[in-house]
Protein backbone atom coordinates (compact mmCIF):
# COMPACT_ATOMS: atom_id res chain seq x y z
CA UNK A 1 0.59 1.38 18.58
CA UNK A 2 -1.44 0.07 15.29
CA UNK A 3 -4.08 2.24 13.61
CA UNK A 4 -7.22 1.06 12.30
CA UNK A 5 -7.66 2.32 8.99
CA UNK A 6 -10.95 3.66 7.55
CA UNK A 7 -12.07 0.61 5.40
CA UNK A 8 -12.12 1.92 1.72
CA UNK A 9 -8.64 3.00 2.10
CA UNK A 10 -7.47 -0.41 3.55
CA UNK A 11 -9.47 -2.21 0.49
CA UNK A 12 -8.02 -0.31 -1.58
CA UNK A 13 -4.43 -0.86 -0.58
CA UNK A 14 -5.10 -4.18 -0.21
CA UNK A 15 -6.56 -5.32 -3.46
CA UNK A 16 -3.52 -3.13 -4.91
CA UNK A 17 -1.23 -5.36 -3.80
CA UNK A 18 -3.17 -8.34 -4.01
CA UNK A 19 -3.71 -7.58 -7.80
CA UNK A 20 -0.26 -6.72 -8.56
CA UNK A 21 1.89 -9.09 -6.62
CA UNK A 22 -0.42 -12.32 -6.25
CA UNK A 23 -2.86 -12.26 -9.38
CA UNK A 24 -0.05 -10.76 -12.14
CA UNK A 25 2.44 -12.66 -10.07
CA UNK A 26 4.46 -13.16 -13.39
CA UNK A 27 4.84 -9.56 -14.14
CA UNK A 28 7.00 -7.37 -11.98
CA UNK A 29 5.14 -4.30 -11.43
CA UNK A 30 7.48 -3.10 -8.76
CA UNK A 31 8.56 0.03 -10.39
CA UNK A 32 5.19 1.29 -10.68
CA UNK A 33 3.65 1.01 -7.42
CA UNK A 34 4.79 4.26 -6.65
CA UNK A 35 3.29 5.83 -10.00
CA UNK A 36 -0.07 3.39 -9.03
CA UNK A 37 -0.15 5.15 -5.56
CA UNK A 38 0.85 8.21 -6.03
CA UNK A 39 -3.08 8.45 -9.00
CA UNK A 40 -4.93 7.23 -5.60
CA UNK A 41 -3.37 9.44 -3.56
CA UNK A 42 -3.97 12.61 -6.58
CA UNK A 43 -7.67 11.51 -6.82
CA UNK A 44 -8.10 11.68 -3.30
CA UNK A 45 -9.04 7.96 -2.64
CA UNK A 46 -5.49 7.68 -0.54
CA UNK A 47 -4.86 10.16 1.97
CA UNK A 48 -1.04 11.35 2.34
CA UNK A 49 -1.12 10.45 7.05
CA UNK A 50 -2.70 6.74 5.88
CA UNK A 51 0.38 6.20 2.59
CA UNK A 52 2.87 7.23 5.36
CA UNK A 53 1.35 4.89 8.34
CA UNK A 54 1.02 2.38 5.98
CA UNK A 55 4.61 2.33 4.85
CA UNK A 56 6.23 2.56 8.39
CA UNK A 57 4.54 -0.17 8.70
CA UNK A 58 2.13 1.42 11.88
CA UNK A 59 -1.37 0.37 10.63
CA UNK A 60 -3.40 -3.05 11.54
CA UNK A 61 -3.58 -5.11 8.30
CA UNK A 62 -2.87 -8.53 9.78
CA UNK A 63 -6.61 -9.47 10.05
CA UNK A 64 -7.48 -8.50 6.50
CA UNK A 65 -8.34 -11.55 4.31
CA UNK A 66 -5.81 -10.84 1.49
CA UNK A 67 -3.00 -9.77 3.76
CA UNK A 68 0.07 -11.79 3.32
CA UNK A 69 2.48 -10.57 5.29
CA UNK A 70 5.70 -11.17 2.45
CA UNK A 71 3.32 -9.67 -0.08
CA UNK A 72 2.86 -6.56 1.89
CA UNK A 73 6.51 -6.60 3.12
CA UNK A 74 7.21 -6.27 -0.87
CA UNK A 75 4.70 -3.65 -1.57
CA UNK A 76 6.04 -1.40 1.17
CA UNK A 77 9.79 -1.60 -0.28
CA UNK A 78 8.33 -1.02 -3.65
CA UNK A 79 6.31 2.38 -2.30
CA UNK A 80 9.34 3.27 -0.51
CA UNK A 81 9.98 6.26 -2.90
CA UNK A 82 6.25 7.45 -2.76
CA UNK A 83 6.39 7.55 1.41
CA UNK A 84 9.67 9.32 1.21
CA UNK A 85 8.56 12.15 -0.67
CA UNK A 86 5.53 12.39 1.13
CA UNK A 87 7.13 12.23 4.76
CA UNK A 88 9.03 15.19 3.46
């Protein structure tokens, strides 16, 4: 079963990776997407159930305007180390 998200967390997550991987396309900012995260998640803007849902891949996205579904297939693997310490 999908889970909506509450919309400022799924704009935020989505203009992440929209930002990162699609408008800096040229730049590999893969090791810090964890690091990027983990200052949302510290300010509160992230919560630590949504980061987790997110990257087991158990939240709707698909009908978001900037998802791209190899975009967010690549910002998942690069959070990967930010949802493993938090589903700890």
């Amino acid at each position: 079963m999908k889970l909506k998200i509450p919309r400022p967390e799924l704009e935020i997550i989505m203009n992440l990776e929209y930002i990162l991987f699609k408008t800096f396309a040229e730049t590999d900012f893969t090791k810090f997407v964890p690091t990027i995260l983990k200052y949302f998640y510290d300010a509160n803007l992230l919560t630590e159930e949504i980061l987790i849902q997110w990257g087991q891949g158990k939240l709707e996205v698909a009908d978001h305007i900037l998802y791209e579904e190899s975009l967010m297939k690549k910002f998942i693997e690069a959070a990967a180390p930010l949802i493993s310490w938090l589903s700890y």
